[in-house]
PDB file of N, CA and C in Angstrom:
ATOM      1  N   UNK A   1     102.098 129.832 127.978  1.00  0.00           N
ATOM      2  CA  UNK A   1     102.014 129.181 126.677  1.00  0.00           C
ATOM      3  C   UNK A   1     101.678 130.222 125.610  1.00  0.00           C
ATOM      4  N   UNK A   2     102.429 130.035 124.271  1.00  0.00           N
ATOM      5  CA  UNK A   2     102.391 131.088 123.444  1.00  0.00           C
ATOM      6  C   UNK A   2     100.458 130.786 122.594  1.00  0.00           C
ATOM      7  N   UNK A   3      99.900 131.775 122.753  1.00  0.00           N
ATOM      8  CA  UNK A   3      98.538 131.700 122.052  1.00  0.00           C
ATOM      9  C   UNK A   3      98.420 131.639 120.473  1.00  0.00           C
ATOM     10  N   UNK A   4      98.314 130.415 119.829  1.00  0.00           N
ATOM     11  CA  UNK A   4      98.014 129.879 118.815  1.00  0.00           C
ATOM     12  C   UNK A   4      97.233 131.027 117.835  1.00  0.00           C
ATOM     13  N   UNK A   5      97.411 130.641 116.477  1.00  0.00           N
ATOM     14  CA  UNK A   5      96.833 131.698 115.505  1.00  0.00           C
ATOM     15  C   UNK A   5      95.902 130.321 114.832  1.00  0.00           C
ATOM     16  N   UNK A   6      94.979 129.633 114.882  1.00  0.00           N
ATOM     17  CA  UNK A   6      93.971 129.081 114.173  1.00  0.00           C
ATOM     18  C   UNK A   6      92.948 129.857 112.900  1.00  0.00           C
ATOM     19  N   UNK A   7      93.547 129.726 111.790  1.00  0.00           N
ATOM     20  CA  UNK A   7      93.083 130.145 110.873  1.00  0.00           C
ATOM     21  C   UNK A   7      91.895 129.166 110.323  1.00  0.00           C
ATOM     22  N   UNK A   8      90.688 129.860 110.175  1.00  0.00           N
ATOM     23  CA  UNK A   8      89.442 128.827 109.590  1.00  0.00           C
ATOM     24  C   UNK A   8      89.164 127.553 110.879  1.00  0.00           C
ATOM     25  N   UNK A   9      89.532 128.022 112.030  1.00  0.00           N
ATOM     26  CA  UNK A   9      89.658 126.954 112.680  1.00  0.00           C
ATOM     27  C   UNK A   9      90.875 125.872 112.965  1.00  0.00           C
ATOM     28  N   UNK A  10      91.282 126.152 112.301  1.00  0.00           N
ATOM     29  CA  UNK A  10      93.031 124.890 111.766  1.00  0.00           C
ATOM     30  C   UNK A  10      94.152 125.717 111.919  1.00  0.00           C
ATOM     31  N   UNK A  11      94.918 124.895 112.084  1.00  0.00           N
ATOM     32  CA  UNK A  11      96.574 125.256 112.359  1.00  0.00           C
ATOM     33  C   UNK A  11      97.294 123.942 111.325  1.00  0.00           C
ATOM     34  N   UNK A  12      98.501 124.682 110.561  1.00  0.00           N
ATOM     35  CA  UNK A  12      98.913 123.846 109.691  1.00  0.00           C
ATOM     36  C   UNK A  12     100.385 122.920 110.760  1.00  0.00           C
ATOM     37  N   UNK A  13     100.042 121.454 110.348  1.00  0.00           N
ATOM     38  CA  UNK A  13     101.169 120.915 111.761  1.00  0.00           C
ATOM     39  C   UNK A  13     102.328 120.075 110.197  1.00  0.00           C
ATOM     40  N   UNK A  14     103.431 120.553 110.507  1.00  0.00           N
ATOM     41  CA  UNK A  14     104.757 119.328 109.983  1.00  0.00           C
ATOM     42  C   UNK A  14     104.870 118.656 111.210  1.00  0.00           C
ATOM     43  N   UNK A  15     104.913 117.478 110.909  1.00  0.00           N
ATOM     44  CA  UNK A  15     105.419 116.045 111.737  1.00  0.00           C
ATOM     45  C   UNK A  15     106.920 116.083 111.416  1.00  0.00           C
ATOM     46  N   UNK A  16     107.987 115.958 112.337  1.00  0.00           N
ATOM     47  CA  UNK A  16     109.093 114.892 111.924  1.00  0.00           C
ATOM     48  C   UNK A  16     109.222 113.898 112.766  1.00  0.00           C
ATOM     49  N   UNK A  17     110.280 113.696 112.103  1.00  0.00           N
ATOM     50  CA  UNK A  17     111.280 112.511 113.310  1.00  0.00           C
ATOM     51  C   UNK A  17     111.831 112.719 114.610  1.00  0.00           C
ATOM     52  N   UNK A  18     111.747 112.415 115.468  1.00  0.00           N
ATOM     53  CA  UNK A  18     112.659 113.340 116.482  1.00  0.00           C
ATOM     54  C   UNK A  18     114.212 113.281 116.165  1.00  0.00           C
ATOM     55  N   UNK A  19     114.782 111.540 115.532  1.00  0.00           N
ATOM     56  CA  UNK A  19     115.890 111.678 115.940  1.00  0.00           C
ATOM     57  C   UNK A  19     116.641 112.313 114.299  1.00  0.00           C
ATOM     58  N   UNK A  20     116.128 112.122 113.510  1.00  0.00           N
ATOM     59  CA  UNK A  20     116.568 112.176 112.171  1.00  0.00           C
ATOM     60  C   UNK A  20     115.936 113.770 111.470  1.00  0.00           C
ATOM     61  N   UNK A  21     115.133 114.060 112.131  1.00  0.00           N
ATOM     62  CA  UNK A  21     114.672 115.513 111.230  1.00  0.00           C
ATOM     63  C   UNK A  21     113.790 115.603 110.505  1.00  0.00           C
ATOM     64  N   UNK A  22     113.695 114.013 109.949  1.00  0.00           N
ATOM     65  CA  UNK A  22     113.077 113.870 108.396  1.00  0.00           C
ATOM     66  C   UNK A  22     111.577 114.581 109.021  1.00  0.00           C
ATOM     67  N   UNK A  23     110.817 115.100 107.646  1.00  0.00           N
ATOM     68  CA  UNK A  23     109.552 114.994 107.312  1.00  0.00           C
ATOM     69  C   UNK A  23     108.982 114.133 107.325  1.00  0.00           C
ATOM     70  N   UNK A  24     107.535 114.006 108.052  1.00  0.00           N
ATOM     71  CA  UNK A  24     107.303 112.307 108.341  1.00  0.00           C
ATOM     72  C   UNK A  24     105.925 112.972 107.068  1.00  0.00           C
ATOM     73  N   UNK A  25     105.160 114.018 107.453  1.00  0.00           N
ATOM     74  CA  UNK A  25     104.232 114.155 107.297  1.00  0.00           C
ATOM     75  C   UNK A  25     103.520 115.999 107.424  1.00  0.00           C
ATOM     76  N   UNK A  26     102.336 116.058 106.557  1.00  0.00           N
ATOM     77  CA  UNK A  26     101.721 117.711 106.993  1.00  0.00           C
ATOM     78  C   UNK A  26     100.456 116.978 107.102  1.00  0.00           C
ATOM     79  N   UNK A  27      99.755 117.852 108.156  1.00  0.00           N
ATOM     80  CA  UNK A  27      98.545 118.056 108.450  1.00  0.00           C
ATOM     81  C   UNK A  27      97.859 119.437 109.459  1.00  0.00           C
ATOM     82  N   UNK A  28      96.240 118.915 109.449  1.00  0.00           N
ATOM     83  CA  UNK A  28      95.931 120.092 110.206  1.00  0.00           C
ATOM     84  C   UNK A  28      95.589 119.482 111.704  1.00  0.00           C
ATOM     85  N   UNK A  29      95.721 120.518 112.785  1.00  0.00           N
ATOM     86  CA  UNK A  29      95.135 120.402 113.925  1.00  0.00           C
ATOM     87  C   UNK A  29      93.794 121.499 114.149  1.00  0.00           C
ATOM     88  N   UNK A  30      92.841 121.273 114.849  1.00  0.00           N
ATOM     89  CA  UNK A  30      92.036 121.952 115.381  1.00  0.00           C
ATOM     90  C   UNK A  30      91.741 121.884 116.807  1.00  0.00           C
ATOM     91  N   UNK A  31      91.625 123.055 117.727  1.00  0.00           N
ATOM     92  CA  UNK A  31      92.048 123.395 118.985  1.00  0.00           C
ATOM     93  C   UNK A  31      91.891 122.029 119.945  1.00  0.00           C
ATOM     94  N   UNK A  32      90.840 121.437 119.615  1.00  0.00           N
ATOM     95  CA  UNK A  32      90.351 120.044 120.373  1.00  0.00           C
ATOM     96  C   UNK A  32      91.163 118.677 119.997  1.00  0.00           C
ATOM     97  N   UNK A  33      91.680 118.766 118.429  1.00  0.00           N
ATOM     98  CA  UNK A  33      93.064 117.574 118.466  1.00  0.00           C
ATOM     99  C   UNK A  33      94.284 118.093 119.216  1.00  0.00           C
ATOM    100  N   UNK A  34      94.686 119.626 118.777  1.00  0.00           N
ATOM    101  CA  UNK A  34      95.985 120.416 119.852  1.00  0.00           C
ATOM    102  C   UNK A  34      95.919 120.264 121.378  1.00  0.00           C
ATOM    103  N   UNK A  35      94.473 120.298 121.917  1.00  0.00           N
ATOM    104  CA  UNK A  35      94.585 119.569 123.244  1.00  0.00           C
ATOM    105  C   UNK A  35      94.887 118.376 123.712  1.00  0.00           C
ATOM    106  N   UNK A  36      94.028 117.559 122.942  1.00  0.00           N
ATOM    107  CA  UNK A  36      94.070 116.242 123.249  1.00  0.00           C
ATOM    108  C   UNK A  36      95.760 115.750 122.585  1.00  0.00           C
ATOM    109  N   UNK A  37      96.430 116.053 121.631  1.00  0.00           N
ATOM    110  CA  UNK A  37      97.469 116.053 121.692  1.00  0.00           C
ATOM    111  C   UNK A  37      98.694 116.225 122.862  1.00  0.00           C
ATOM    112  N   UNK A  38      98.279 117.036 123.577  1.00  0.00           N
ATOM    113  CA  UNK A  38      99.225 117.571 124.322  1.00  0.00           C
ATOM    114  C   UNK A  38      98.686 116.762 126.062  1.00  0.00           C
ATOM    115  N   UNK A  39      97.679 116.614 126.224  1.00  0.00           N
ATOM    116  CA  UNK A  39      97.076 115.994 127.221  1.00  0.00           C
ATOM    117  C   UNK A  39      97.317 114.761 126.928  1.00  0.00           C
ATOM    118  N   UNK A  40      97.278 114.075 125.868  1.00  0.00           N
ATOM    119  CA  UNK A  40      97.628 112.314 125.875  1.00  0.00           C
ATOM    120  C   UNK A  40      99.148 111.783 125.783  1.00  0.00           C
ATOM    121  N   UNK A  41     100.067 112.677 124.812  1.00  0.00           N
ATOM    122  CA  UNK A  41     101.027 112.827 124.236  1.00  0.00           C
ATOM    123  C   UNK A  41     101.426 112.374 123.080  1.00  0.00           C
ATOM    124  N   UNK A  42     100.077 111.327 122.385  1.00  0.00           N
ATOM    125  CA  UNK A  42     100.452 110.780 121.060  1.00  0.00           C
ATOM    126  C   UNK A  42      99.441 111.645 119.963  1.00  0.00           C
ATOM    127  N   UNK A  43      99.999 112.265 118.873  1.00  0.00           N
ATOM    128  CA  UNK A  43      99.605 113.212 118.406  1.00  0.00           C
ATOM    129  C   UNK A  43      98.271 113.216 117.521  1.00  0.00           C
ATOM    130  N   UNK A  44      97.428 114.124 117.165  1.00  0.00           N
ATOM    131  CA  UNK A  44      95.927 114.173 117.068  1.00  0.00           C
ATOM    132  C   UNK A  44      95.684 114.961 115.469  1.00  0.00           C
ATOM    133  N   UNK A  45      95.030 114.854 114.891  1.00  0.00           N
ATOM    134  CA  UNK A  45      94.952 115.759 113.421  1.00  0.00           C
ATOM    135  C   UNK A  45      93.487 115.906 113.674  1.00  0.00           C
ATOM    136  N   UNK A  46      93.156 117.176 112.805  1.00  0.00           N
ATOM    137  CA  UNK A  46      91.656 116.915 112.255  1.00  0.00           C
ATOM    138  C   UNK A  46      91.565 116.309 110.873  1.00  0.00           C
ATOM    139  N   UNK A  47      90.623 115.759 110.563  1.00  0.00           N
ATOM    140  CA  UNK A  47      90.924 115.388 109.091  1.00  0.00           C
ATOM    141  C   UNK A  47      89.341 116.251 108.986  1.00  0.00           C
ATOM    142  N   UNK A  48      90.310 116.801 107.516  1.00  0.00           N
ATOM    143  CA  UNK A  48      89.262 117.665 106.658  1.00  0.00           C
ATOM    144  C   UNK A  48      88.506 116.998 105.863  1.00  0.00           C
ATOM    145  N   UNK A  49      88.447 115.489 105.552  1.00  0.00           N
ATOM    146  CA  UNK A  49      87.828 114.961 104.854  1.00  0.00           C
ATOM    147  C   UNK A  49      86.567 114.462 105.734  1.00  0.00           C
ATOM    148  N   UNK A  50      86.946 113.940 106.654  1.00  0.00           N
ATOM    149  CA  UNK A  50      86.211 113.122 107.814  1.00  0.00           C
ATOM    150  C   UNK A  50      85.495 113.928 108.784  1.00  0.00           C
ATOM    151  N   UNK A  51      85.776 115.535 108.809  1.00  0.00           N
ATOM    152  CA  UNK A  51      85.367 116.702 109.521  1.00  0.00           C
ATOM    153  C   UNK A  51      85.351 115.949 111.124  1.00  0.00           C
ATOM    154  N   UNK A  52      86.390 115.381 111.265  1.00  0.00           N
ATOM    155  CA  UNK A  52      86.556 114.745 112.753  1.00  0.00           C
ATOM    156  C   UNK A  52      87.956 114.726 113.400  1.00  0.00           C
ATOM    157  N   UNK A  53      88.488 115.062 114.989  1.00  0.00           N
ATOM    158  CA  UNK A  53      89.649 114.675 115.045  1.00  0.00           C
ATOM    159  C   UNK A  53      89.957 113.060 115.047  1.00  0.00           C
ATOM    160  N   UNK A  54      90.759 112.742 114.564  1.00  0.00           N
ATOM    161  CA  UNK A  54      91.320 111.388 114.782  1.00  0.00           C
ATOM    162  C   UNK A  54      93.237 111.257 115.257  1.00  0.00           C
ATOM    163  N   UNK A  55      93.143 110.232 115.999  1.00  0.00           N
ATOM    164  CA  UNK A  55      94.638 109.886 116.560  1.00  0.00           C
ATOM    165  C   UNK A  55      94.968 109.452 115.729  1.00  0.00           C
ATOM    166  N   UNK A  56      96.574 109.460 115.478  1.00  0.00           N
ATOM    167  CA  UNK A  56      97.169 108.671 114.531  1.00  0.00           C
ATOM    168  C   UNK A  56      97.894 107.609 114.947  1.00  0.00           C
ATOM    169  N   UNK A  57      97.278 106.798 113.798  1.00  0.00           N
ATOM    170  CA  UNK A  57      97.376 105.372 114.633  1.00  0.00           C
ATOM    171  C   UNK A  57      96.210 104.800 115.219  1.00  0.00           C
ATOM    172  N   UNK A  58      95.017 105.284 114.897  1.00  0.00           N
ATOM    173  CA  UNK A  58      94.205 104.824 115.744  1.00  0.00           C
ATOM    174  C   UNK A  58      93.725 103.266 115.173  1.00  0.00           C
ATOM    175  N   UNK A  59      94.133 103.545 113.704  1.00  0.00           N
ATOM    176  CA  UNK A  59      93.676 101.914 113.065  1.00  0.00           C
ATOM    177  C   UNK A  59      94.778 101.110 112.905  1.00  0.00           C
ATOM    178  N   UNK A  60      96.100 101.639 112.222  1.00  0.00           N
ATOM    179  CA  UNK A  60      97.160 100.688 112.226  1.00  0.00           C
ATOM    180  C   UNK A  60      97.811 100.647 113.526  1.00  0.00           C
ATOM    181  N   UNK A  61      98.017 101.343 114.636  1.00  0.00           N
ATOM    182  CA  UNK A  61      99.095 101.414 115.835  1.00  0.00           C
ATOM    183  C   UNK A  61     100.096 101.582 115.366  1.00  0.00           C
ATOM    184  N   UNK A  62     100.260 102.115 114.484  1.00  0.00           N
ATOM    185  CA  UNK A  62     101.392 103.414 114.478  1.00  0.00           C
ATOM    186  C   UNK A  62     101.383 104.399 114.512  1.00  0.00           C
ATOM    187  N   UNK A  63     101.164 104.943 115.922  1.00  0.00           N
ATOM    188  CA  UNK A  63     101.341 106.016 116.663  1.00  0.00           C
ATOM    189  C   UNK A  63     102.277 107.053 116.237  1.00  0.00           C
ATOM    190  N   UNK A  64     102.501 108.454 116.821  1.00  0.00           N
ATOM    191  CA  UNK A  64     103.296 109.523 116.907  1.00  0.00           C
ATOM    192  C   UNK A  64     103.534 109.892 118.825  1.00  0.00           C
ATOM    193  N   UNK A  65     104.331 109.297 118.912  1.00  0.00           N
ATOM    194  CA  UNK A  65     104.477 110.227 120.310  1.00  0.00           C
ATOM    195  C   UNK A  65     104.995 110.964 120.618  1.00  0.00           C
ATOM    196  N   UNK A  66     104.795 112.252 120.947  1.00  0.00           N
ATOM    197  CA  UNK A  66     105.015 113.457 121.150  1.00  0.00           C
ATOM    198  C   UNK A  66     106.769 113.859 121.634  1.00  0.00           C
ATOM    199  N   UNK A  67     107.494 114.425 121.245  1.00  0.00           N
ATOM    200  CA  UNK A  67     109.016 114.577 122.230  1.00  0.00           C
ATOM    201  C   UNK A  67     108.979 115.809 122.364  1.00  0.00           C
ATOM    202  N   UNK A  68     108.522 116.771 121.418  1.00  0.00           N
ATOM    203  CA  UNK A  68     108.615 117.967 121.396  1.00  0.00           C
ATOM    204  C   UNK A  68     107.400 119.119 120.281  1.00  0.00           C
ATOM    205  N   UNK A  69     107.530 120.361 120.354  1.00  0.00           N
ATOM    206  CA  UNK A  69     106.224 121.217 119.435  1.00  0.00           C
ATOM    207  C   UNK A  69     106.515 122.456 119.865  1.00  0.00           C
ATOM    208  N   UNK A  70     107.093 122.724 118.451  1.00  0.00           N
ATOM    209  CA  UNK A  70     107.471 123.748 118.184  1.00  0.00           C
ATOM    210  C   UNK A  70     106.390 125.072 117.502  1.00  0.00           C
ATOM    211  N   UNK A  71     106.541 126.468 117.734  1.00  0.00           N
ATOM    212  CA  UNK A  71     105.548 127.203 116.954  1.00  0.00           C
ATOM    213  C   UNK A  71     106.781 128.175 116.417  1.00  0.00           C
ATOM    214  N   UNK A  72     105.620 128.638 115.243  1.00  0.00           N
ATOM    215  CA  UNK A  72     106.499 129.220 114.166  1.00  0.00           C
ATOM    216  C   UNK A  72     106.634 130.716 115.105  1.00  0.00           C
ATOM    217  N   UNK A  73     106.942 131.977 114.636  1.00  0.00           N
ATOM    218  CA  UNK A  73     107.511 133.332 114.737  1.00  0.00           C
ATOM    219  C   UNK A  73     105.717 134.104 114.769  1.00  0.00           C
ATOM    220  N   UNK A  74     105.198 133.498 114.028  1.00  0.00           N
ATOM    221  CA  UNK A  74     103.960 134.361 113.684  1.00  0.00           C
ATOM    222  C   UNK A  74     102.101 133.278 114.522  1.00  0.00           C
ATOM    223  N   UNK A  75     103.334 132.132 115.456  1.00  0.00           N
ATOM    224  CA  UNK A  75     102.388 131.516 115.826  1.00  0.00           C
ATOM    225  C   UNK A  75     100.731 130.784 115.404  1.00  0.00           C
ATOM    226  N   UNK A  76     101.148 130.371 113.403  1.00  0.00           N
ATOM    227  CA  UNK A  76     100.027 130.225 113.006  1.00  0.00           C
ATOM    228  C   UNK A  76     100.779 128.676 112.224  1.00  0.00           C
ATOM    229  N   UNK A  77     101.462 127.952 112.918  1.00  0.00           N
ATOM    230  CA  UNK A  77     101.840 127.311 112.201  1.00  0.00           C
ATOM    231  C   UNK A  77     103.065 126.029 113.099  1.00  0.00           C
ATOM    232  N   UNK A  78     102.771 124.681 113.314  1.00  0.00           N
ATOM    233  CA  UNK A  78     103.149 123.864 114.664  1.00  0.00           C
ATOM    234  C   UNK A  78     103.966 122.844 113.589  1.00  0.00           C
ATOM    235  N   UNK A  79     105.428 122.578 114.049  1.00  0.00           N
ATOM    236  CA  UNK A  79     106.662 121.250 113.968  1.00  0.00           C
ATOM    237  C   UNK A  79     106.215 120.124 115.268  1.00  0.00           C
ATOM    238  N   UNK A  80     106.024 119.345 114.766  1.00  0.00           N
ATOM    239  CA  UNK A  80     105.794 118.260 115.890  1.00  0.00           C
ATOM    240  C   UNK A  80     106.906 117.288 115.863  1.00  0.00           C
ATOM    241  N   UNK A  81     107.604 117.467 116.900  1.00  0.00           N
ATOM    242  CA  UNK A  81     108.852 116.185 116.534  1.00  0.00           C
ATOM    243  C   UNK A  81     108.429 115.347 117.322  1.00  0.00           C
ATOM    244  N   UNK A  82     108.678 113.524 116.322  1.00  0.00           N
ATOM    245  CA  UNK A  82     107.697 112.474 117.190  1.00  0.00           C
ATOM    246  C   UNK A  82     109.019 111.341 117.274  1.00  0.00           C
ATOM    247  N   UNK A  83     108.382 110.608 118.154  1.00  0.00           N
ATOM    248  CA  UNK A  83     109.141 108.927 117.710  1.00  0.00           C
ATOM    249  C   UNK A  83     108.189 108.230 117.048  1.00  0.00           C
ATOM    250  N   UNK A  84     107.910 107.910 115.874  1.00  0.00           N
ATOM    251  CA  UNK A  84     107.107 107.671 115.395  1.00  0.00           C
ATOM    252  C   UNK A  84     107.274 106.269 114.875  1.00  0.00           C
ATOM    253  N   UNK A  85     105.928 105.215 115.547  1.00  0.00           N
ATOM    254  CA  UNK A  85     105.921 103.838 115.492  1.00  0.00           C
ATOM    255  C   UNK A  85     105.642 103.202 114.066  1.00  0.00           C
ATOM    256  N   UNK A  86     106.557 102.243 113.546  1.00  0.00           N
ATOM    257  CA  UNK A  86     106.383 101.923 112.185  1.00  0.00           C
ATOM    258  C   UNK A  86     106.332 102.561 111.307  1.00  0.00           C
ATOM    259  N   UNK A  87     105.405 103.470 111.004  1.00  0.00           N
ATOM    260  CA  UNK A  87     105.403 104.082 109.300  1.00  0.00           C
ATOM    261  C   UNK A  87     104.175 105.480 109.596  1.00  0.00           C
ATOM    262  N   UNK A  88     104.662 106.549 109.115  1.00  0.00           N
ATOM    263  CA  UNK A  88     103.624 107.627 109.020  1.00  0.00           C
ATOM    264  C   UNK A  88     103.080 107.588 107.941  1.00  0.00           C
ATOM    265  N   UNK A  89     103.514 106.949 106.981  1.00  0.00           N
ATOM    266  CA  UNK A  89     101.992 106.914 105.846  1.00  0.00           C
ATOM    267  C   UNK A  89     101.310 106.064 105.403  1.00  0.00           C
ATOM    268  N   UNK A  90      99.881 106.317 105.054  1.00  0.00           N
ATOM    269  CA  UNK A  90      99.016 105.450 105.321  1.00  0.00           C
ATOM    270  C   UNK A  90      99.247 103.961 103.888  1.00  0.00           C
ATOM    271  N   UNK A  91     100.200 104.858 103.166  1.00  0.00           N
ATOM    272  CA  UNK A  91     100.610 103.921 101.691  1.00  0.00           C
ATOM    273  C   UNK A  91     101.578 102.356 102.441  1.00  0.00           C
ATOM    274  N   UNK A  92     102.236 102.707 103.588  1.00  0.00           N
ATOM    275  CA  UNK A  92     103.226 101.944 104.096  1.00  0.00           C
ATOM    276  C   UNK A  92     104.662 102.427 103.555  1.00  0.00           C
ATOM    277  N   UNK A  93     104.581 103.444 103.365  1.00  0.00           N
ATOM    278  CA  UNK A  93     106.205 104.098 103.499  1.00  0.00           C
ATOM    279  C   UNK A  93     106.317 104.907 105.186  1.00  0.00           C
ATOM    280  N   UNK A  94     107.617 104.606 105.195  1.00  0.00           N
ATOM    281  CA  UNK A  94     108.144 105.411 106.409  1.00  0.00           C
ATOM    282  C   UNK A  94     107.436 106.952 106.891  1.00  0.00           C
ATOM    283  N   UNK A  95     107.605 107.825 105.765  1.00  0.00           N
ATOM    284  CA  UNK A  95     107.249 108.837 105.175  1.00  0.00           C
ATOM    285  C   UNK A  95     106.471 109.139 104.222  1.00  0.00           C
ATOM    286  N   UNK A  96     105.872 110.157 104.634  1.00  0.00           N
ATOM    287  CA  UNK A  96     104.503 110.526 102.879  1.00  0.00           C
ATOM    288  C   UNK A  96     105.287 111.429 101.910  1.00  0.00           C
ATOM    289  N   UNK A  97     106.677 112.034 102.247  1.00  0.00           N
ATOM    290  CA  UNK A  97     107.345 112.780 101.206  1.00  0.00           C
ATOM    291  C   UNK A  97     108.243 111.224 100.834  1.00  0.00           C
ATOM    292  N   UNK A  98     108.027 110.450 100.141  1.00  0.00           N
ATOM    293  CA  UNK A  98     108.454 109.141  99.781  1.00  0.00           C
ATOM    294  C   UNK A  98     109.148 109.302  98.058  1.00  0.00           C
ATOM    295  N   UNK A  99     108.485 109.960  96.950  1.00  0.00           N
ATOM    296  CA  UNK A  99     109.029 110.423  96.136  1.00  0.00           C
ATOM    297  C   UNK A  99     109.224 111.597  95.804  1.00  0.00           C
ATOM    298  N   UNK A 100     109.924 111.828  94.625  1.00  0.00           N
ATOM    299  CA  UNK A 100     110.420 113.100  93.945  1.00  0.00           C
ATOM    300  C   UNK A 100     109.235 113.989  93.209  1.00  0.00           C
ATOM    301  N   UNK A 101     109.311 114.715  92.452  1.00  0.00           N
ATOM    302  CA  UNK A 101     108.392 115.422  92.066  1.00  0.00           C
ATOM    303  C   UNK A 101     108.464 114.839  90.675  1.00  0.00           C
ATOM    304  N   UNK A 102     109.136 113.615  89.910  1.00  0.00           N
ATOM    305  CA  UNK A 102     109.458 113.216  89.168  1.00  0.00           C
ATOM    306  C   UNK A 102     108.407 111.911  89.145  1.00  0.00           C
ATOM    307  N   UNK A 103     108.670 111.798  90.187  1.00  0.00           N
ATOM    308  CA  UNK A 103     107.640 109.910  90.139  1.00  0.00           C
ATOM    309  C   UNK A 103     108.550 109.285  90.382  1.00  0.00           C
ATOM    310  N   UNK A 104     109.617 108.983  90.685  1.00  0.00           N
ATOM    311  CA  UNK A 104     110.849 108.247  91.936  1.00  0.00           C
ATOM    312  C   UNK A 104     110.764 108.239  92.854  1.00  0.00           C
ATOM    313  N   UNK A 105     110.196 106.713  92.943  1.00  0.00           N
ATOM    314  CA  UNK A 105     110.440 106.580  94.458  1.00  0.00           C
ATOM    315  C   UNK A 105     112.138 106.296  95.481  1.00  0.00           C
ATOM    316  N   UNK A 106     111.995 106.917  96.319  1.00  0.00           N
ATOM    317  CA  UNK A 106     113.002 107.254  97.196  1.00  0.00           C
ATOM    318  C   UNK A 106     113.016 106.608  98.266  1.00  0.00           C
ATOM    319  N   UNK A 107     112.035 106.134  98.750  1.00  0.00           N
ATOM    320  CA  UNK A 107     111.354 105.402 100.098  1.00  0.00           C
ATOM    321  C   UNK A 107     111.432 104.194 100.119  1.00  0.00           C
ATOM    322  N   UNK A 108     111.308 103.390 101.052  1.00  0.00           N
ATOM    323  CA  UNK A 108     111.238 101.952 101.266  1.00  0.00           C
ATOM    324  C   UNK A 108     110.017 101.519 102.018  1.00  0.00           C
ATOM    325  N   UNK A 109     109.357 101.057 101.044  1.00  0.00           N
ATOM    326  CA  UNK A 109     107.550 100.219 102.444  1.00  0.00           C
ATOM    327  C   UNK A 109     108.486  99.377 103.253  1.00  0.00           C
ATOM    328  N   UNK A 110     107.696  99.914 104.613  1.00  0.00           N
ATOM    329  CA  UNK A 110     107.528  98.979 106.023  1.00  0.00           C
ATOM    330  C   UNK A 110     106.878  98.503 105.511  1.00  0.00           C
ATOM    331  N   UNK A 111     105.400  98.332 105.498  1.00  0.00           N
ATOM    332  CA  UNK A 111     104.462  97.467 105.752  1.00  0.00           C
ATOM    333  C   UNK A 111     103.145  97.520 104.730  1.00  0.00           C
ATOM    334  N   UNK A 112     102.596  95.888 104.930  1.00  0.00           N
ATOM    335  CA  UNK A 112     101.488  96.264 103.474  1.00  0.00           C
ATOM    336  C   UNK A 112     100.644  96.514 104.016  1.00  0.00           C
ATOM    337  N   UNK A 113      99.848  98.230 103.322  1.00  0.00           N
ATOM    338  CA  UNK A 113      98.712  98.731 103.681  1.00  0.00           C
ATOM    339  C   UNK A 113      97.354  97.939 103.505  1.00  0.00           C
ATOM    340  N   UNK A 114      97.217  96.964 102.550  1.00  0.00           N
ATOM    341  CA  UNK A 114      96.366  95.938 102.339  1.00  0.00           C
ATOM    342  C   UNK A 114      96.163  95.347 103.730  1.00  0.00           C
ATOM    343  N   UNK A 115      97.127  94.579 104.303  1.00  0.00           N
ATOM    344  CA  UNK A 115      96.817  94.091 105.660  1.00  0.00           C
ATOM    345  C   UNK A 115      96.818  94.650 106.818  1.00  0.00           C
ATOM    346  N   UNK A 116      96.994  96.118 107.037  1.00  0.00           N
ATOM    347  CA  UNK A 116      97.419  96.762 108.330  1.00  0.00           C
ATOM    348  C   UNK A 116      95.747  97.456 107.918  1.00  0.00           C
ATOM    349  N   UNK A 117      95.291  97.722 106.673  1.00  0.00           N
ATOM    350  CA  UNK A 117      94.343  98.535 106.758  1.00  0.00           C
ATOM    351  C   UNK A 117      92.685  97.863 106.025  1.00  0.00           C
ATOM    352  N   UNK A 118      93.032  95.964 106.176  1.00  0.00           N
ATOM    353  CA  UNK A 118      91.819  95.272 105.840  1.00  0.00           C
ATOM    354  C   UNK A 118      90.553  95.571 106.242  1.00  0.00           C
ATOM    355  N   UNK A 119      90.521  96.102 107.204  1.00  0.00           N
ATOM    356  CA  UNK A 119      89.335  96.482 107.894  1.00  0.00           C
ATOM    357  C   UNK A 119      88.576  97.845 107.369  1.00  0.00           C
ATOM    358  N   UNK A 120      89.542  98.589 107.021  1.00  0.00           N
ATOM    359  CA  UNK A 120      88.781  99.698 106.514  1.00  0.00           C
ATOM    360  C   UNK A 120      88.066  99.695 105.192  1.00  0.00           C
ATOM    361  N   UNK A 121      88.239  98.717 104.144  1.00  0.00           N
ATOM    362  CA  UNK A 121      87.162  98.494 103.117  1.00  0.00           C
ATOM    363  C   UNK A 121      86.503  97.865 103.154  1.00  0.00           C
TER     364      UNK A 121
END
């Protein structure tokens, strides 16, 4: 296995799609979500806000499951291609690259974050 470059602790991860390519999502991993990632197969972030790993999906069940993970040339930097259940962002779009740099939205909500995420306020 190629040995990871963890900068500050973190490795920067792109999510896609497996079957489509798209960008689902960026985040960070830290060595203990990159394990448990790879040991469970549904994929793991640290959140820098929460200074904790968390699964994704752990509140709505929409998961990422793993198909493939890729490392960059300079090994400081992970593509995660997923099948990814319902919606990767937490807004209820498919995707978190959902608009333009304009303020157009491009995206279509799955689902209302109000009810998938009642519990958390």
């Amino acid at each position: 296995m190629v040995e990871l470059k963890f900068k500050n602790g973190l490795i920067p991860v792109a999510t896609q799609d497996n079957e489509t390519g798209e960008v689902l999502m960026i985040a960070f991993m830290n060595e203990d979500a990159f394990e448990m990632t790879r040991k469970t197969g549904c994929v793991h972030y640290w959140s820098r806000t929460n200074r904790r790993v968390w699964k994704k999906g752990e509140t709505s069940g929409h998961i990422q499951r793993v198909k493939e993970i890729l490392v960059d040339c300079d090994a400081d930097a992970l593509v995660i291609k997923v099948d990814q259940v319902k919606a990767a962002c937490h807004t209820g779009f498919w995707s978190c690259f959902f608009r333009t740099i304009d303020g157009q939205i491009i995206g279509e909500k799955v689902f209302d974050p109000d009810k998938v995420y009642k519990t958390r306020n």
